[in-house]
C-alpha atoms as a PDB file:
ATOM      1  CA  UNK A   1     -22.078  -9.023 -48.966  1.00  0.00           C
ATOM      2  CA  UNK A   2     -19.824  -7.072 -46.422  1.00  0.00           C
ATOM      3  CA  UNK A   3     -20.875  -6.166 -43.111  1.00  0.00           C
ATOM      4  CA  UNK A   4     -22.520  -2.603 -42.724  1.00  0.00           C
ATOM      5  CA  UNK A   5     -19.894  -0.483 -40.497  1.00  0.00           C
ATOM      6  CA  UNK A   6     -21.014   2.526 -38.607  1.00  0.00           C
ATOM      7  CA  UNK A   7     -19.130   4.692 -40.535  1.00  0.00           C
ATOM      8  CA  UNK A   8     -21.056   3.012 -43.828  1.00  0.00           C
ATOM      9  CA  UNK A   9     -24.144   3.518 -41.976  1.00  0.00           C
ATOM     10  CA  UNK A  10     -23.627   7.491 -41.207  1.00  0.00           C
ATOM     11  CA  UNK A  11     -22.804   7.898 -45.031  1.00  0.00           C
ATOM     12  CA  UNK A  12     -25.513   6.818 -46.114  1.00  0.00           C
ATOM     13  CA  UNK A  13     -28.166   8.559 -43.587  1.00  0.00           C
ATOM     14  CA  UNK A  14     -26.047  12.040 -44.325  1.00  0.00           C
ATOM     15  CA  UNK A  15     -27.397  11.854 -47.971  1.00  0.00           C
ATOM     16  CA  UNK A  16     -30.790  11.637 -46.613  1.00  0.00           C
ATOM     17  CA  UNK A  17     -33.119  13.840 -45.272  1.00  0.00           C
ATOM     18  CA  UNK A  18     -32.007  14.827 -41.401  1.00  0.00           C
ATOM     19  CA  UNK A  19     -35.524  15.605 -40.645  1.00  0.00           C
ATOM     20  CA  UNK A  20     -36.840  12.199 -42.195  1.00  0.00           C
ATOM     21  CA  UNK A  21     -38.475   9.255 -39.793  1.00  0.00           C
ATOM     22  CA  UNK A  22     -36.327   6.078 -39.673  1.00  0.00           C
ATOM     23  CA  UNK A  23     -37.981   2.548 -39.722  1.00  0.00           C
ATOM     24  CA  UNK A  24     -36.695  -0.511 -39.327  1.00  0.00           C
ATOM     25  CA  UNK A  25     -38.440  -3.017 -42.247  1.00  0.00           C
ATOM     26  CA  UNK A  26     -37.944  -6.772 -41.163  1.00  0.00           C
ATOM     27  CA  UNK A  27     -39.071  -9.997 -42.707  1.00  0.00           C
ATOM     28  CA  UNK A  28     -39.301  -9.679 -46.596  1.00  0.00           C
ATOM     29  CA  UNK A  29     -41.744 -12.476 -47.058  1.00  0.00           C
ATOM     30  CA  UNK A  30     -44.193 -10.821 -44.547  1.00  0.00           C
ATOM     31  CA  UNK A  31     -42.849  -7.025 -44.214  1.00  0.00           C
ATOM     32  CA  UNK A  32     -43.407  -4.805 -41.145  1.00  0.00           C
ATOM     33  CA  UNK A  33     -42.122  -1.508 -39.921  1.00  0.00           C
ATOM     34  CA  UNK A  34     -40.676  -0.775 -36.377  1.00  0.00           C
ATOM     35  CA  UNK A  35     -39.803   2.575 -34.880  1.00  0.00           C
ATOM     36  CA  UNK A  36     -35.926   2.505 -33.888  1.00  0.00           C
ATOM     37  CA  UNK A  37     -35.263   0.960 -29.998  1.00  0.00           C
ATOM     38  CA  UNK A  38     -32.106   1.611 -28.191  1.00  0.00           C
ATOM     39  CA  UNK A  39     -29.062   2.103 -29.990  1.00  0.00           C
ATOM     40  CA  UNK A  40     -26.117   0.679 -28.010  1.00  0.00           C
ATOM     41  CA  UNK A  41     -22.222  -0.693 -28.375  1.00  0.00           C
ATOM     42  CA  UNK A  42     -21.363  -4.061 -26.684  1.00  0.00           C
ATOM     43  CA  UNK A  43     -17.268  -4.580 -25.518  1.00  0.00           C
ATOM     44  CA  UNK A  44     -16.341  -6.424 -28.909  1.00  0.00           C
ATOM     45  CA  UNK A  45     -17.554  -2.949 -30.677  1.00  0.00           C
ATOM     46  CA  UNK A  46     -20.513  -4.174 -32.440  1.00  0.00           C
ATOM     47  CA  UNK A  47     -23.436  -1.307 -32.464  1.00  0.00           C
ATOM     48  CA  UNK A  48     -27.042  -2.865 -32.306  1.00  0.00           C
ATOM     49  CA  UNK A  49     -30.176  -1.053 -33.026  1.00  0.00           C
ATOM     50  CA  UNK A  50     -32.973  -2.427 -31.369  1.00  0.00           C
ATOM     51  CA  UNK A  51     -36.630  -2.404 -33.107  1.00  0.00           C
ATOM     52  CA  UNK A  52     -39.276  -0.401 -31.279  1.00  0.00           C
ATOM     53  CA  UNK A  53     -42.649  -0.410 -31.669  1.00  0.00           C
ATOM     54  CA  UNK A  54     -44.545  -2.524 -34.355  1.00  0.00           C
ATOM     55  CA  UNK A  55     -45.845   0.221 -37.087  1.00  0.00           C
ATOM     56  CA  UNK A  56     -48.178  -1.874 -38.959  1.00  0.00           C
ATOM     57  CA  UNK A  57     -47.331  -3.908 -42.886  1.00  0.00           C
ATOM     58  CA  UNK A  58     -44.512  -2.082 -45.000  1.00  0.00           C
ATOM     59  CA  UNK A  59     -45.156  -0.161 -47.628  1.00  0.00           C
ATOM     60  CA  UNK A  60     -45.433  -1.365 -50.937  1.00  0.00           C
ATOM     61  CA  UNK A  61     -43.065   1.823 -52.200  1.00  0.00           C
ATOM     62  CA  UNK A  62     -40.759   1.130 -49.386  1.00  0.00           C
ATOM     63  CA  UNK A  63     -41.010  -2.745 -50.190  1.00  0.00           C
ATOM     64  CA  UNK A  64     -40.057  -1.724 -54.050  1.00  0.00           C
ATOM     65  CA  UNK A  65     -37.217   0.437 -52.672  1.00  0.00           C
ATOM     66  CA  UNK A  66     -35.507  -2.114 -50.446  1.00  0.00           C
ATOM     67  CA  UNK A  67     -35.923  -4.664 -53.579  1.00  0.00           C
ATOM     68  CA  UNK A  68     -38.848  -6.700 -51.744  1.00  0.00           C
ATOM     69  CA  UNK A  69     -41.192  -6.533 -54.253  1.00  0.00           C
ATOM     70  CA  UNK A  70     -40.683  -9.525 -55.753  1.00  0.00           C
ATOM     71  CA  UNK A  71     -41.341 -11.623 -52.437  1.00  0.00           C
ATOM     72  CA  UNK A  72     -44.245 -13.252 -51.967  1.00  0.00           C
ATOM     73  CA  UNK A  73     -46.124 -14.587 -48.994  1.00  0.00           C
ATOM     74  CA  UNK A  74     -46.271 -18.214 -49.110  1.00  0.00           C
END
């Protein structure tokens, strides 16, 4: 799989609702949502996007959507 660019990245979010929340899902096996952190660009031009706060357990629709649902917790 290639690298997600910036420019991939803004594609994608313009097909989407501008007035939509954005979470950040982590951990497939045991799935939770963040709030988006800072947003910054280090000198070799890679952008990071830092998690916020700790929502709670993703979604089992989001967890379908993102092709998690076929994880399992151990």
């Amino acid at each position: 799989m290639d690298e997600m660019t910036v420019a991939d990245l803004i594609e994608k979010l313009e097909r989407m609702n501008p007035e939509a929340k954005v979470r950040l899902a982590t951990q497939p096996n045991y799935p939770f949502e963040y709030t988006i952190g800072e947003v910054t660009e280090t000198e070799d031009g890679t952008c990071w996007i830092a998690e916020g706060e700790q929502q709670g357990y993703l979604s089992g629709e989001a967890q379908e959507a993102l092709g998690w649902s076929s994880w399992s917790r151990n």
